[in-house]
PDB file of N, CA and C in Angstrom:
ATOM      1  N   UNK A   1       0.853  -1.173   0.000  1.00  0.00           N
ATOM      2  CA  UNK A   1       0.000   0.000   0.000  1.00  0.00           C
ATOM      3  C   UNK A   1       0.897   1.233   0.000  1.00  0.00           C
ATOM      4  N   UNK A   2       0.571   2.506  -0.692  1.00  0.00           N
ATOM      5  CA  UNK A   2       1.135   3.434  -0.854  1.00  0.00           C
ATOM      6  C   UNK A   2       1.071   4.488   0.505  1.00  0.00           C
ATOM      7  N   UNK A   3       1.717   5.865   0.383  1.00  0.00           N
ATOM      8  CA  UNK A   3       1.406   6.522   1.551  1.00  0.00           C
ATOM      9  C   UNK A   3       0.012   7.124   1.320  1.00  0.00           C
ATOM     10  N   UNK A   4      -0.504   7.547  -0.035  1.00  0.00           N
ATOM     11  CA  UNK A   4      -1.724   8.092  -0.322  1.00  0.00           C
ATOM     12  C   UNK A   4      -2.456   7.187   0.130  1.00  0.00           C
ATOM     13  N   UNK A   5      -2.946   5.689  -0.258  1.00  0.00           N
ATOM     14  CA  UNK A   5      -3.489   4.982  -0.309  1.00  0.00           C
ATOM     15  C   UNK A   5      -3.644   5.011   1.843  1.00  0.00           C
ATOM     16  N   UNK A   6      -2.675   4.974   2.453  1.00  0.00           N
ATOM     17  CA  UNK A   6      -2.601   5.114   4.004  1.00  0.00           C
ATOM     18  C   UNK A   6      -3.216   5.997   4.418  1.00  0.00           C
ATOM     19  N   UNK A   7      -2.937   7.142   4.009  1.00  0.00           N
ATOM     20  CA  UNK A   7      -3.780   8.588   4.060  1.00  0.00           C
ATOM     21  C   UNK A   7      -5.398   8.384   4.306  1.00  0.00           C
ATOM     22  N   UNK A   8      -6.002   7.376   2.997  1.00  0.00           N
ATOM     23  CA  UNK A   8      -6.847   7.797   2.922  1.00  0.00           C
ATOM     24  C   UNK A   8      -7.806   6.282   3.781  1.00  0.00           C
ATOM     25  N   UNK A   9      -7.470   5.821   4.253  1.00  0.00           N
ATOM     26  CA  UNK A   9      -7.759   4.712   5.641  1.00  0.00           C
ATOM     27  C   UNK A   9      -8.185   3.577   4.863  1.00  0.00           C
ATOM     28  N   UNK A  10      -8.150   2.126   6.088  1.00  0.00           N
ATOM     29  CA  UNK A  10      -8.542   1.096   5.338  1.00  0.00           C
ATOM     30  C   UNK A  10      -9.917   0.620   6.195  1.00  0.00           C
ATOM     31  N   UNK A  11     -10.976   0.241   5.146  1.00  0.00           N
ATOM     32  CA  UNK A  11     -12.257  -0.077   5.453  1.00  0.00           C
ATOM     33  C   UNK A  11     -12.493  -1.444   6.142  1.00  0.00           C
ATOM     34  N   UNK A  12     -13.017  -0.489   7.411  1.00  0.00           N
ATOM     35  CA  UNK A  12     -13.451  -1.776   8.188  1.00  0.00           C
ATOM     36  C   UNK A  12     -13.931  -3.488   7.366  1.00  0.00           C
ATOM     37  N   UNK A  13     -13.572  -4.688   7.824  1.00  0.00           N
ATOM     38  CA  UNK A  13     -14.032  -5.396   6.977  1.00  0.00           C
ATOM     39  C   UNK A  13     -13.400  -6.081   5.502  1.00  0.00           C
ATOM     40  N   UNK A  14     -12.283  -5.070   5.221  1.00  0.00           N
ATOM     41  CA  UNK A  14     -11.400  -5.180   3.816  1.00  0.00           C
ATOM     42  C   UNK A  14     -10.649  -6.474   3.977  1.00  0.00           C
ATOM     43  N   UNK A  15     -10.767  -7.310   2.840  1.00  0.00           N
ATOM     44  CA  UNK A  15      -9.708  -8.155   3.100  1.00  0.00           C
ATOM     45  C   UNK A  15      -7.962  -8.256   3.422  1.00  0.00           C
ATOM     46  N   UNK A  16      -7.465  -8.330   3.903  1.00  0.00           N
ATOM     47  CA  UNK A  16      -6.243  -8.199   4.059  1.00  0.00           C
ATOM     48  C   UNK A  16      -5.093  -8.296   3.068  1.00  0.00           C
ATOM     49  N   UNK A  17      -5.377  -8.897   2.050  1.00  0.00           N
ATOM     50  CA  UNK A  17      -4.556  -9.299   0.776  1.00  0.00           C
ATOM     51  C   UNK A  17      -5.466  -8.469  -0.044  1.00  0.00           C
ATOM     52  N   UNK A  18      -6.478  -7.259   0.323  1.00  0.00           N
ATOM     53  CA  UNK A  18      -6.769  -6.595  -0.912  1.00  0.00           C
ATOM     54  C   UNK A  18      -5.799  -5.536  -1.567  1.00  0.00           C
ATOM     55  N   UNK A  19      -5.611  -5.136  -2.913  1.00  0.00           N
ATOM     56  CA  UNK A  19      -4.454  -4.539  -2.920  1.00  0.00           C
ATOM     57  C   UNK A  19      -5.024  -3.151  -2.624  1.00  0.00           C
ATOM     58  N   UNK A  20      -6.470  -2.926  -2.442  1.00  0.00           N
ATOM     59  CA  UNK A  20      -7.189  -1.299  -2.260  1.00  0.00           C
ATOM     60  C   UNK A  20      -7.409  -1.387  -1.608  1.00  0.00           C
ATOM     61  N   UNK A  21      -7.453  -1.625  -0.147  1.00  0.00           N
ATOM     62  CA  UNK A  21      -8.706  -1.827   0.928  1.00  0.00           C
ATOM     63  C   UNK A  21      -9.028  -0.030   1.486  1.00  0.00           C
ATOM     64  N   UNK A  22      -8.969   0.686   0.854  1.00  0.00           N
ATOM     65  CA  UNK A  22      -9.602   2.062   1.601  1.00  0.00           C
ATOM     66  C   UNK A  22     -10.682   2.463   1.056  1.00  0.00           C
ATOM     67  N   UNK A  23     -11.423   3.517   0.898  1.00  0.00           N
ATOM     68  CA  UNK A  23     -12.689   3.664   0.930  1.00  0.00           C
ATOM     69  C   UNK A  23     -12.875   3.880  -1.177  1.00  0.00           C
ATOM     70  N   UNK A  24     -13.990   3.565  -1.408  1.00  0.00           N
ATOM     71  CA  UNK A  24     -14.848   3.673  -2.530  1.00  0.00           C
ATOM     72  C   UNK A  24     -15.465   4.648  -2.887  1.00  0.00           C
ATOM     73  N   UNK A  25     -15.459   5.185  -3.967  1.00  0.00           N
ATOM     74  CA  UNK A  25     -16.224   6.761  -4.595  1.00  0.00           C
ATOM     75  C   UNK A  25     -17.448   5.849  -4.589  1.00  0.00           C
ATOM     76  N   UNK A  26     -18.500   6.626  -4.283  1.00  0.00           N
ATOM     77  CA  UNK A  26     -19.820   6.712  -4.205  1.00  0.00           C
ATOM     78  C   UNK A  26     -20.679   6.171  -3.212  1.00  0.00           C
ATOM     79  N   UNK A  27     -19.355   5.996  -1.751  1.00  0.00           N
ATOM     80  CA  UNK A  27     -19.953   4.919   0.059  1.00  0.00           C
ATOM     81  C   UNK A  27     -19.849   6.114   0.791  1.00  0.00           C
ATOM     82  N   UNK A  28     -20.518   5.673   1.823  1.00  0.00           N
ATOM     83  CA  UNK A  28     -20.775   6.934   2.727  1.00  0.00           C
ATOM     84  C   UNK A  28     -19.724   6.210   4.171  1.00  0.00           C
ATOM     85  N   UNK A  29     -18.524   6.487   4.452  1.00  0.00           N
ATOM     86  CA  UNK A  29     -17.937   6.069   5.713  1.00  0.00           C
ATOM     87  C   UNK A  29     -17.836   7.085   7.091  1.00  0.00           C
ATOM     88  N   UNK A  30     -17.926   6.014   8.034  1.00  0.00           N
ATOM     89  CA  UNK A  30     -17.264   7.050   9.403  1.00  0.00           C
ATOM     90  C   UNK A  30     -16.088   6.636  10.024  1.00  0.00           C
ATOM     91  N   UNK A  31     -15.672   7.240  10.434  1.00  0.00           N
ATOM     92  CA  UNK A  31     -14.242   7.108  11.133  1.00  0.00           C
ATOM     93  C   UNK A  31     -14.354   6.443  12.548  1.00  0.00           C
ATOM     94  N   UNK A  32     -13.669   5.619  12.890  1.00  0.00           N
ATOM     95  CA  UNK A  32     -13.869   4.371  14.206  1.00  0.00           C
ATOM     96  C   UNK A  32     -12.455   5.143  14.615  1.00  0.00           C
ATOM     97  N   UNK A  33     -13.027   6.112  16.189  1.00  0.00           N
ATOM     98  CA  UNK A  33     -11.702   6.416  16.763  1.00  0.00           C
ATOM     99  C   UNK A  33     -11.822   5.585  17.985  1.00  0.00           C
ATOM    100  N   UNK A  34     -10.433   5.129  18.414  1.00  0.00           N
ATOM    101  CA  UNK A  34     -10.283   4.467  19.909  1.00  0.00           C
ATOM    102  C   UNK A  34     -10.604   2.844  19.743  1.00  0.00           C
ATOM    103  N   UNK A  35      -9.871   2.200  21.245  1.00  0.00           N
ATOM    104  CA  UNK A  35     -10.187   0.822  20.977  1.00  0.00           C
ATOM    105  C   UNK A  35      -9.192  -0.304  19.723  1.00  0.00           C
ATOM    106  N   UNK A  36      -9.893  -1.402  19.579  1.00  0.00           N
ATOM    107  CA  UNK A  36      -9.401  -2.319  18.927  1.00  0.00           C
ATOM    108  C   UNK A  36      -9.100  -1.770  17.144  1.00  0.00           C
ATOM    109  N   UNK A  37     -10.161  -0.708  16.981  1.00  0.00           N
ATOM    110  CA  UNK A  37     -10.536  -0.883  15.101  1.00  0.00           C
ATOM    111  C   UNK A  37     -10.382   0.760  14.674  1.00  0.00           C
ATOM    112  N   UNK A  38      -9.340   1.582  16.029  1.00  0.00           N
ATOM    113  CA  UNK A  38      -9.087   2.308  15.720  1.00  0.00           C
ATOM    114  C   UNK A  38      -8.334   2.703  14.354  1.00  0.00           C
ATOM    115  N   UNK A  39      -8.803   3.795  13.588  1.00  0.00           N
ATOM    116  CA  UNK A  39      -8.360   4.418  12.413  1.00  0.00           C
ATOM    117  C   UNK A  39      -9.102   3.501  11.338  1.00  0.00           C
ATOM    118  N   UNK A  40      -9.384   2.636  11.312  1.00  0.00           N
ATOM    119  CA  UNK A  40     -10.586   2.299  10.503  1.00  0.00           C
ATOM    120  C   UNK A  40     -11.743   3.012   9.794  1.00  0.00           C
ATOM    121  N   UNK A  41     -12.253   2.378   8.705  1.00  0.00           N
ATOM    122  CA  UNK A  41     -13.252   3.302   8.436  1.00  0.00           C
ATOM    123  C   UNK A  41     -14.757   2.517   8.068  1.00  0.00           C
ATOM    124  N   UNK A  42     -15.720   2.527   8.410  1.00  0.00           N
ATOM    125  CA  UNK A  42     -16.824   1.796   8.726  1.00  0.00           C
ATOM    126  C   UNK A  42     -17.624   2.086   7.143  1.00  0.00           C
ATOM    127  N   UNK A  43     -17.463   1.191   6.112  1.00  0.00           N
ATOM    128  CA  UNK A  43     -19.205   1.535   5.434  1.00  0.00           C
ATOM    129  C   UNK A  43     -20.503   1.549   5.900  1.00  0.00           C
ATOM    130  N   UNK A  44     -21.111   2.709   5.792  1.00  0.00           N
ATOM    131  CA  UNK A  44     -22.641   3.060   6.227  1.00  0.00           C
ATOM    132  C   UNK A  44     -23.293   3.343   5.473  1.00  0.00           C
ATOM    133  N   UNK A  45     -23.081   3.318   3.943  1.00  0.00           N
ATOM    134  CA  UNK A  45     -23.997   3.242   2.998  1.00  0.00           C
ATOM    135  C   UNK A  45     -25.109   2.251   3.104  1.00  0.00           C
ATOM    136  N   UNK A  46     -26.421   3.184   2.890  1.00  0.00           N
ATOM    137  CA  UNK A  46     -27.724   2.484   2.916  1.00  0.00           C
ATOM    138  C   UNK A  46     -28.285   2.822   4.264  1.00  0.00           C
ATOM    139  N   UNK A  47     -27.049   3.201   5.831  1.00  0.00           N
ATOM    140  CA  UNK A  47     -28.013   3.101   6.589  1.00  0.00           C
ATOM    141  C   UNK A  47     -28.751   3.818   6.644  1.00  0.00           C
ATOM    142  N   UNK A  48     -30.140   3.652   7.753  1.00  0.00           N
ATOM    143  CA  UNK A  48     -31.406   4.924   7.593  1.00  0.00           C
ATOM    144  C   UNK A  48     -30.468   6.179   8.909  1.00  0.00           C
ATOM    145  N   UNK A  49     -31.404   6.590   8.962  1.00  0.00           N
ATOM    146  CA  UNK A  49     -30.854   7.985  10.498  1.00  0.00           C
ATOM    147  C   UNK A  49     -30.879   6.886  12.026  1.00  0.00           C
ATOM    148  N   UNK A  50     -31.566   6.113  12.121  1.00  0.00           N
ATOM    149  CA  UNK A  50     -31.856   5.206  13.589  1.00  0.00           C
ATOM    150  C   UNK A  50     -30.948   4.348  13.311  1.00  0.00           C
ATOM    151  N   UNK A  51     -30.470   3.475  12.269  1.00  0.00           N
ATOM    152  CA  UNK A  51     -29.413   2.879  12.484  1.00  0.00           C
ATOM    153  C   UNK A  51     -27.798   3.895  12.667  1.00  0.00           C
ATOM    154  N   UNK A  52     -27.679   4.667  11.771  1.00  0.00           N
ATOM    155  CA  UNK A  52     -26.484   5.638  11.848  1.00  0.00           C
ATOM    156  C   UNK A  52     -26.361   6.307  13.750  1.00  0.00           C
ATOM    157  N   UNK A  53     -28.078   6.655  13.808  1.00  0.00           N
ATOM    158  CA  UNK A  53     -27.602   7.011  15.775  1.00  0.00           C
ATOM    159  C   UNK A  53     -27.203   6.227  16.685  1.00  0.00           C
ATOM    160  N   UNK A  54     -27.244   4.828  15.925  1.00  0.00           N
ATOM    161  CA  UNK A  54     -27.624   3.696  17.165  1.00  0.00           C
ATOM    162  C   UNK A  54     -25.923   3.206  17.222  1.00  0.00           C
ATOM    163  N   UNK A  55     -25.076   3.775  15.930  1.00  0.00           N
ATOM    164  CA  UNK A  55     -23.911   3.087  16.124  1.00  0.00           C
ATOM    165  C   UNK A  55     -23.690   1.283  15.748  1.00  0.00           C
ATOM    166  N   UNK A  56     -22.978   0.985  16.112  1.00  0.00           N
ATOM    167  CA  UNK A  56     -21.978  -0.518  15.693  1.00  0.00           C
ATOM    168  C   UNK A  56     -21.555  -1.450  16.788  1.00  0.00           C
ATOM    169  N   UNK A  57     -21.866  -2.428  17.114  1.00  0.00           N
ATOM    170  CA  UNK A  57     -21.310  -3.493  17.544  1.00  0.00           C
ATOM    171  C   UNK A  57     -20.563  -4.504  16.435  1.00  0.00           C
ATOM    172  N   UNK A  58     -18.748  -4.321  16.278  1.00  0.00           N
ATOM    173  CA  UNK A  58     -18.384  -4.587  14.983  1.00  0.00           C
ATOM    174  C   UNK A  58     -17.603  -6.053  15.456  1.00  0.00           C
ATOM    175  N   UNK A  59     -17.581  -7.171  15.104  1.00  0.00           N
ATOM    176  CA  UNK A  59     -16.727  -8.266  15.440  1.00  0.00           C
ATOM    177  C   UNK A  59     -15.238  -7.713  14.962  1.00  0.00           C
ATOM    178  N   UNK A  60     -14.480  -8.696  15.664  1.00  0.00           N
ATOM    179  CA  UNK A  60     -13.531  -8.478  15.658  1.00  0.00           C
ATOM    180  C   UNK A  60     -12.057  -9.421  16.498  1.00  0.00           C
ATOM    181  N   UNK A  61     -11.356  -9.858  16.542  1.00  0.00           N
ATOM    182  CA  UNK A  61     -10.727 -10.776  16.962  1.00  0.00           C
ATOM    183  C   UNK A  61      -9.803 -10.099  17.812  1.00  0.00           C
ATOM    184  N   UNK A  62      -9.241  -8.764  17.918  1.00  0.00           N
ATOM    185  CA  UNK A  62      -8.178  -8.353  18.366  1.00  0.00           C
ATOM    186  C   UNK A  62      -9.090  -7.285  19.502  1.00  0.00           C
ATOM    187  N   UNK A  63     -10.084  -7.521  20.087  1.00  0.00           N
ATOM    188  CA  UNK A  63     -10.388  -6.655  20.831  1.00  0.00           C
ATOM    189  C   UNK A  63     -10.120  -7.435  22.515  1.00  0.00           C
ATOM    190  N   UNK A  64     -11.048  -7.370  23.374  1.00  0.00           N
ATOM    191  CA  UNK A  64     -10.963  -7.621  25.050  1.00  0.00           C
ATOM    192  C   UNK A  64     -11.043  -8.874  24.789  1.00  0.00           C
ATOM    193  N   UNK A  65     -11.923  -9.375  24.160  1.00  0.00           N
ATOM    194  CA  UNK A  65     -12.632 -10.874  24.054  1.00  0.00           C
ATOM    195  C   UNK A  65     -12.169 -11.783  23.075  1.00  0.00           C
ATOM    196  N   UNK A  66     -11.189 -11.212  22.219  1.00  0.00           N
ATOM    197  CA  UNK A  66     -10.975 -12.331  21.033  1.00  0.00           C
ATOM    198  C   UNK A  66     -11.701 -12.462  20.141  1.00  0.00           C
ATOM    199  N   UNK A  67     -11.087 -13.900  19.446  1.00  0.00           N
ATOM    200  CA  UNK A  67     -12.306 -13.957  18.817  1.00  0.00           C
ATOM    201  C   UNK A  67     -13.575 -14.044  19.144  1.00  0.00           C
ATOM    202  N   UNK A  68     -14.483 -13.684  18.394  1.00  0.00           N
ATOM    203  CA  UNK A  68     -16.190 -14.052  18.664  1.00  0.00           C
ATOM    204  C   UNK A  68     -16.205 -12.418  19.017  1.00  0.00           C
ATOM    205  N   UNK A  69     -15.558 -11.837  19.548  1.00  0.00           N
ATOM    206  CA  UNK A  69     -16.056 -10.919  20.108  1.00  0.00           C
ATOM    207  C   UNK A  69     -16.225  -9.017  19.415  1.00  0.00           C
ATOM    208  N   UNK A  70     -16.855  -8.289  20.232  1.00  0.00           N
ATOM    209  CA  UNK A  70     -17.526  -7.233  18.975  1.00  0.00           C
ATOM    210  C   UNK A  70     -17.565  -6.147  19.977  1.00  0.00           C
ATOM    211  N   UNK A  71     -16.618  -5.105  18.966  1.00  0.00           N
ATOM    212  CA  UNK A  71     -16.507  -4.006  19.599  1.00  0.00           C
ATOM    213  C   UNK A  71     -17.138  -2.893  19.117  1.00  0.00           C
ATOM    214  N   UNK A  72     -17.848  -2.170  20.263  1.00  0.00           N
ATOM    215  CA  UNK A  72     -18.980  -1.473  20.288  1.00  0.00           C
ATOM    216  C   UNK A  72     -18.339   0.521  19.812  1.00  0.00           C
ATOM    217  N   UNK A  73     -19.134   0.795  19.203  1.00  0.00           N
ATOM    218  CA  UNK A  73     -18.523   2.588  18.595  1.00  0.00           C
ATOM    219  C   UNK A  73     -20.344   2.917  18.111  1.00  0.00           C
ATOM    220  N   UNK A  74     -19.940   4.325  18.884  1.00  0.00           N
ATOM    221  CA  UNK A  74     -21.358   5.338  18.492  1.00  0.00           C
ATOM    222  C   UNK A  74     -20.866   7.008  18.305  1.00  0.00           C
ATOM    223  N   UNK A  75     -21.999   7.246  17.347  1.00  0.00           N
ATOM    224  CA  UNK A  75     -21.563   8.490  16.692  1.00  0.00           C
ATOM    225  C   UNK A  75     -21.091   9.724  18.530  1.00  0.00           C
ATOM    226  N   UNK A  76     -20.340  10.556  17.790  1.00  0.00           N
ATOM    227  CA  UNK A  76     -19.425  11.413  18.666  1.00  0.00           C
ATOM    228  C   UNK A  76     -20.050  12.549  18.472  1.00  0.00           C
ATOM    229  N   UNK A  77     -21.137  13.307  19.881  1.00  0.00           N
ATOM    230  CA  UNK A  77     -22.246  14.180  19.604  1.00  0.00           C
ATOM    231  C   UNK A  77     -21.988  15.385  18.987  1.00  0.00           C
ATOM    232  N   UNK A  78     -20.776  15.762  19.156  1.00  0.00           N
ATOM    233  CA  UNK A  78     -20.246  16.603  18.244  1.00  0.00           C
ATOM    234  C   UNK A  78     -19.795  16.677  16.486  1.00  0.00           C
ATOM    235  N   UNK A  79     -19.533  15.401  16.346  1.00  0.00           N
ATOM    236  CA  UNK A  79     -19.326  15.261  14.690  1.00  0.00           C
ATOM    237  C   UNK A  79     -19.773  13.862  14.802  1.00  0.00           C
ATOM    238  N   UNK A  80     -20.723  13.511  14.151  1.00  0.00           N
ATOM    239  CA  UNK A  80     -21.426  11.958  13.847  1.00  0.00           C
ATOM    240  C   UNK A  80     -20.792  11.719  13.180  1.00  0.00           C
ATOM    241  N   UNK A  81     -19.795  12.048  12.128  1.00  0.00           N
ATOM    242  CA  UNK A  81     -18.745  11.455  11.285  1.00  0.00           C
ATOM    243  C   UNK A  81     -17.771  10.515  11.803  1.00  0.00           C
ATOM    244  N   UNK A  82     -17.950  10.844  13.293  1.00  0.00           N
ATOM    245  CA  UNK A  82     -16.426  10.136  13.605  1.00  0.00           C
ATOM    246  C   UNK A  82     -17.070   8.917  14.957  1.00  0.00           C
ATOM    247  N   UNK A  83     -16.763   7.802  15.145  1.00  0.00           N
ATOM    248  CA  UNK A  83     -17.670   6.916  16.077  1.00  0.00           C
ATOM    249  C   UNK A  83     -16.375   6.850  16.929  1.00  0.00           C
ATOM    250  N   UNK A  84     -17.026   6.858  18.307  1.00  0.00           N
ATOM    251  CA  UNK A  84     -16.083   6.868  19.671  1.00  0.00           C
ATOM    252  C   UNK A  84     -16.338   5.242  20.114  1.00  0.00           C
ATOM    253  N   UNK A  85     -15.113   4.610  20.213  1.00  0.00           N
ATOM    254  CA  UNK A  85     -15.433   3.159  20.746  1.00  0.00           C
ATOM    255  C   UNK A  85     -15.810   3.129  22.487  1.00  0.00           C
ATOM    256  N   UNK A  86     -16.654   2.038  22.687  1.00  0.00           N
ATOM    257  CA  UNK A  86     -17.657   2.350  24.386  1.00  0.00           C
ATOM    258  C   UNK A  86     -17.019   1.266  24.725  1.00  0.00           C
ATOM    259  N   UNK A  87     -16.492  -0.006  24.078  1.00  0.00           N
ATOM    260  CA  UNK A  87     -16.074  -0.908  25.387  1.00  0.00           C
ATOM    261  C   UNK A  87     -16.343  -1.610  24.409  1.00  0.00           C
ATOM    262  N   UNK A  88     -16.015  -3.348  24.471  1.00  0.00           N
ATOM    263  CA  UNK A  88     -15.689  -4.592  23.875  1.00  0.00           C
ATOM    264  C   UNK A  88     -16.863  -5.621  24.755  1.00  0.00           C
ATOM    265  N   UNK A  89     -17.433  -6.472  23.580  1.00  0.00           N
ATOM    266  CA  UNK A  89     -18.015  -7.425  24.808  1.00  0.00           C
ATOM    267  C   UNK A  89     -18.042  -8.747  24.054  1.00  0.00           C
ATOM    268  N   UNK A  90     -18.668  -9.958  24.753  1.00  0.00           N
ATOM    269  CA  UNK A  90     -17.882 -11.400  23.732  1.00  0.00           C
ATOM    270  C   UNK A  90     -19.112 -11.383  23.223  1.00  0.00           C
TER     271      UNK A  90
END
């Protein structure tokens, strides 16, 4: 991966051997600060307004719990762009 390509973050979910994994012209992402999936970037294309408030419980292997387990981020009342991680649970 390039430094541009770093710049511009890698999407939650991307495969690891992808040679693009950062975000897509025409997806709507938020930024996952803090926690396990920090600097990440979440696709939210499609969601409605009640899912976008309600935030993410995202799996994940490298969080408190390991595998199985899913770490929790909700929009940041100041910029909903950016999701603050709340804690890890299995």
């Amino acid at each position: 991966m390039d430094d541009e390509a770093l710049l511009r973050g890698r999407v939650y979910g991307a495969d690891h051997d992808d040679p693009d994994p950062g975000p897509r012209a025409g997806r709507e992402y938020r930024e996952l600060v803090g926690g396990p999936l920090d600097g990440l970037l979440l696709d939210v294309t499609g969601w409605d307004a009640e899912q976008l408030a309600d935030g993410a419980a995202l799996a994940t292997e490298i969080g408190k719990y390991g595998t199985g387990g899913r770490a929790h981020y909700e929009p940041r009342p100041a910029d909903p762009r950016r999701w603050d991680w709340q804690g890890d649970s299995p």
